[in-house]
C-alpha atoms as a PDB file:
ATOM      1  CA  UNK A   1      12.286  -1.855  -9.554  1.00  0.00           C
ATOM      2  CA  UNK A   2      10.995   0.615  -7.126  1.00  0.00           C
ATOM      3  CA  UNK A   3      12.879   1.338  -3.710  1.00  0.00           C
ATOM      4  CA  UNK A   4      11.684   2.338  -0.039  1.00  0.00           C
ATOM      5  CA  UNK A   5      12.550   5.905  -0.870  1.00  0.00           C
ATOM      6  CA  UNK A   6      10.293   5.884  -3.447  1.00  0.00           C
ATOM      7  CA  UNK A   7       7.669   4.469  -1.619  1.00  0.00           C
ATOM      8  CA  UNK A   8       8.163   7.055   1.269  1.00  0.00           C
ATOM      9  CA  UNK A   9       8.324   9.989  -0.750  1.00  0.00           C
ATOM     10  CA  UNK A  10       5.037   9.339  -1.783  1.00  0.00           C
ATOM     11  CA  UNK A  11       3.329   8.462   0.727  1.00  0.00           C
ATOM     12  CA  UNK A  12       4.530  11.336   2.616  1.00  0.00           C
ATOM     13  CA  UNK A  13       3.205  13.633   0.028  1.00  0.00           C
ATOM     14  CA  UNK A  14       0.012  12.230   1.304  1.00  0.00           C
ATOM     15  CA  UNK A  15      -2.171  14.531   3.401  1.00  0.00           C
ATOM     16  CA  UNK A  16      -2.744  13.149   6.911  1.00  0.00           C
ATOM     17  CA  UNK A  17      -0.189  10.383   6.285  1.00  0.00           C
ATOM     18  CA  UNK A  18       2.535   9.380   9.414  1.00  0.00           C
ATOM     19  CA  UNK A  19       5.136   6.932   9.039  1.00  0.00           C
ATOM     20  CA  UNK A  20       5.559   4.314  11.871  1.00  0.00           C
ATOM     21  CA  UNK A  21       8.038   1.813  12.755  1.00  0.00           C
ATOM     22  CA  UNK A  22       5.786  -0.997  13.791  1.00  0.00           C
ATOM     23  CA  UNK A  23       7.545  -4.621  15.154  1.00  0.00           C
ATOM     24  CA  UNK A  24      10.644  -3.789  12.768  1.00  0.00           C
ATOM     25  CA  UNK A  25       8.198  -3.084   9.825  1.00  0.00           C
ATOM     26  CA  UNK A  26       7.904   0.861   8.367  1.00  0.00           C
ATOM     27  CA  UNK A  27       4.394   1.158   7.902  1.00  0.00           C
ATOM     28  CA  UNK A  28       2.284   4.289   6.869  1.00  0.00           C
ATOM     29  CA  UNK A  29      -1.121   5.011   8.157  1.00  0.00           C
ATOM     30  CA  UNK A  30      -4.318   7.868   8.443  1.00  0.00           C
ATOM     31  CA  UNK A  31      -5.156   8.160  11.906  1.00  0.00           C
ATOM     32  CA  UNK A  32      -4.954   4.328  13.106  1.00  0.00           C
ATOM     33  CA  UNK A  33      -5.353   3.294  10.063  1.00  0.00           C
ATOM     34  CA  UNK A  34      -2.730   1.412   7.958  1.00  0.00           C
ATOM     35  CA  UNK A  35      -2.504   1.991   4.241  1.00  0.00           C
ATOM     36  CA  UNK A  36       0.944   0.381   3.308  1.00  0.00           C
ATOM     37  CA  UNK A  37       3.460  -1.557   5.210  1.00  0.00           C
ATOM     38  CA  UNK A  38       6.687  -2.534   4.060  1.00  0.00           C
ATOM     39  CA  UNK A  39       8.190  -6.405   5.075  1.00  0.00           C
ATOM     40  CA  UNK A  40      10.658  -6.347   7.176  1.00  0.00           C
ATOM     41  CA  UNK A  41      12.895  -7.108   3.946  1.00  0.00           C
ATOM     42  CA  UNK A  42      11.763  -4.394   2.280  1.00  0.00           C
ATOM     43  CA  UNK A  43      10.781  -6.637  -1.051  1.00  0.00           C
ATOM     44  CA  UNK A  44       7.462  -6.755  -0.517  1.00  0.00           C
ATOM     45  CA  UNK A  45       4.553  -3.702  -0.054  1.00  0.00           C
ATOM     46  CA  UNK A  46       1.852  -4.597   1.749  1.00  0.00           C
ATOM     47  CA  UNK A  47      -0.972  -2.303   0.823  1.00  0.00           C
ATOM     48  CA  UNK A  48      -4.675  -1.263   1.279  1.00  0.00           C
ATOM     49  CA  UNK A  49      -7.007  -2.803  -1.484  1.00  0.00           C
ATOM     50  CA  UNK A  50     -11.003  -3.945  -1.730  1.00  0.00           C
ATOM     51  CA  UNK A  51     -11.184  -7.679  -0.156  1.00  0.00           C
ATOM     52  CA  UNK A  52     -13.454  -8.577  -3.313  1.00  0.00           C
ATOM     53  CA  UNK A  53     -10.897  -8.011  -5.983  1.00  0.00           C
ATOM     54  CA  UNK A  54      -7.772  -9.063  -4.596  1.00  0.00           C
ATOM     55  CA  UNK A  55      -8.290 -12.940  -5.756  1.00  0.00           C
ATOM     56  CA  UNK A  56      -8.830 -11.383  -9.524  1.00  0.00           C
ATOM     57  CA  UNK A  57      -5.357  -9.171  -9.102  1.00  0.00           C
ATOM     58  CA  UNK A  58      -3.428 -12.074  -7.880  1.00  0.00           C
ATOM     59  CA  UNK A  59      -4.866 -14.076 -10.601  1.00  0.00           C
ATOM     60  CA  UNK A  60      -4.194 -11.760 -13.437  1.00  0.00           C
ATOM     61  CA  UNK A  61      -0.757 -11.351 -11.924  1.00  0.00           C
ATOM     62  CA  UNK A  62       1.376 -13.609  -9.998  1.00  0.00           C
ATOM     63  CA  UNK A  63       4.494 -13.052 -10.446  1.00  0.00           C
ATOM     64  CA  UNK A  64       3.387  -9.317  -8.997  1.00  0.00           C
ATOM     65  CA  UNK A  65       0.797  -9.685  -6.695  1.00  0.00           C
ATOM     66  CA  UNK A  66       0.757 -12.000  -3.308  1.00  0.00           C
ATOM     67  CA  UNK A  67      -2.454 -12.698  -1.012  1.00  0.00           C
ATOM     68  CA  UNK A  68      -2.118 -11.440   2.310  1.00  0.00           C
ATOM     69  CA  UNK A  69      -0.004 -13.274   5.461  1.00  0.00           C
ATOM     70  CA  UNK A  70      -2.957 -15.553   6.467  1.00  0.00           C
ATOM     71  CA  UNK A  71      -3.371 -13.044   9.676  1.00  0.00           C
ATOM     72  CA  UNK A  72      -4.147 -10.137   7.831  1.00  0.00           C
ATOM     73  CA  UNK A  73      -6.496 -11.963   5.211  1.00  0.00           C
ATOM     74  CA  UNK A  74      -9.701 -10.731   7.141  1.00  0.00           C
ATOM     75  CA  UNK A  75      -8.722  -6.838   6.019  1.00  0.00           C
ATOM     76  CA  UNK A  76      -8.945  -5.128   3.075  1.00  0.00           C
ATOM     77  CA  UNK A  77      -5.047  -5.890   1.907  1.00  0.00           C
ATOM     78  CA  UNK A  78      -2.998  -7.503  -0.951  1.00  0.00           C
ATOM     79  CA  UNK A  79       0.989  -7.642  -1.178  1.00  0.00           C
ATOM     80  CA  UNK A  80       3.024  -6.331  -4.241  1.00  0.00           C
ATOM     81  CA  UNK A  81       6.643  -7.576  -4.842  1.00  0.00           C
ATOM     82  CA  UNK A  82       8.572  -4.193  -5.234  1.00  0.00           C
ATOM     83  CA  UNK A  83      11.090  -5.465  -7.815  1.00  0.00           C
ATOM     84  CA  UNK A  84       8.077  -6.099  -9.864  1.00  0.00           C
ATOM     85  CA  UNK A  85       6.473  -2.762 -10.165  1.00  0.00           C
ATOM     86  CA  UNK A  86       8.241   0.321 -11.515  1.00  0.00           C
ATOM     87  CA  UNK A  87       7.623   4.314 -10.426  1.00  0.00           C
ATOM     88  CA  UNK A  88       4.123   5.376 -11.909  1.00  0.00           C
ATOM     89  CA  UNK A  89       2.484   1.631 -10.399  1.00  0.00           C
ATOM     90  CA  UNK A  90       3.814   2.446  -7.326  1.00  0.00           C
ATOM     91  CA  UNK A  91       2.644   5.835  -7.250  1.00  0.00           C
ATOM     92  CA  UNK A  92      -0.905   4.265  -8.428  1.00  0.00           C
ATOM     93  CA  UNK A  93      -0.856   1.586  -5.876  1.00  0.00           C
ATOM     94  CA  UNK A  94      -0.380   4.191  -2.997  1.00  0.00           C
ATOM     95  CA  UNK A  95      -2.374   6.649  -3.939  1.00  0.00           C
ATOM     96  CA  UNK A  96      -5.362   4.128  -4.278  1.00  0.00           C
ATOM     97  CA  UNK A  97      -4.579   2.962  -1.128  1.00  0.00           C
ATOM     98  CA  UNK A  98      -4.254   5.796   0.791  1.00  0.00           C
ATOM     99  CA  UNK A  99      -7.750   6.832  -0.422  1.00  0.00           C
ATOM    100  CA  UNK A 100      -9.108   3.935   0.891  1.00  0.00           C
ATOM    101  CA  UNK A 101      -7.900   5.541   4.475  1.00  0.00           C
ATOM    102  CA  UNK A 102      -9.075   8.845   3.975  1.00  0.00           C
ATOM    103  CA  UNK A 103     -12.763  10.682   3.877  1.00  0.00           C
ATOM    104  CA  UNK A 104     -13.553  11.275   0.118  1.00  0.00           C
ATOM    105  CA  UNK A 105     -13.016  15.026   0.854  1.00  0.00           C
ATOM    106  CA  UNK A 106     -10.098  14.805   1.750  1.00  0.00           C
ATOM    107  CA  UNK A 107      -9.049  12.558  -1.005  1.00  0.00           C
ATOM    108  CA  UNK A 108     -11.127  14.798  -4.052  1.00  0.00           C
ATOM    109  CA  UNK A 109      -9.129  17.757  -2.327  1.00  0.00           C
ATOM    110  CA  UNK A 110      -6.055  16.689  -2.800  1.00  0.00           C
ATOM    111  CA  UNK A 111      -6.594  14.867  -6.042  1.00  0.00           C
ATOM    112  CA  UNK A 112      -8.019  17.754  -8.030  1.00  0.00           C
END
């Protein structure tokens, strides 16, 4: 089981990232844009992923993966159950998500 700390630290370690307290929620973000977002519990990870594959995660992976709240089902988002995943998927899962956010230069910079 991962933990918020985990999850912050990072996603801090991000370039460009800010953290934001949003309605209650902590949610991190590139600009305006919102790459992760914790539930207001804190069991769940809301995070940036392609539309066209998120059926085919959730599939492959229910007990881990959750479609979006039925609001945020028109962006490109799945959810991830935080007592399901452990250190290096989390640090995958952000990562990939924050690149979605970011202009590929910034990501290759970073990344190499």
């Amino acid at each position: 089981m991962v933990t918020v700390e985990q999850v912050r630290a990072i996603a801090r370690g991000l370039p460009r990232t800010e953290e934001a307290l949003v309605r209650d929620r902590v949610k991190f973000r590139v600009g305006r844009l919102v790459y992760l977002a914790l539930s207001r519990d804190e069991t769940l990870l809301g995070f940036a992923f392609p539309r066209a594959e998120r059926a085919a995660l959730v599939a492959a992976e229910p007990a881990k993966f959750l479609m979006p709240e039925p609001a945020d089902e028109r962006f490109n988002w799945v959810r991830v159950r935080l007592a399901a995943i452990d250190e290096p998927e989390l640090r995958e899962i952000v990562v990939e998500a924050w690149r979605m956010v970011v202009p590929k230069r910034v990501a290759a910079a970073h990344l190499t």
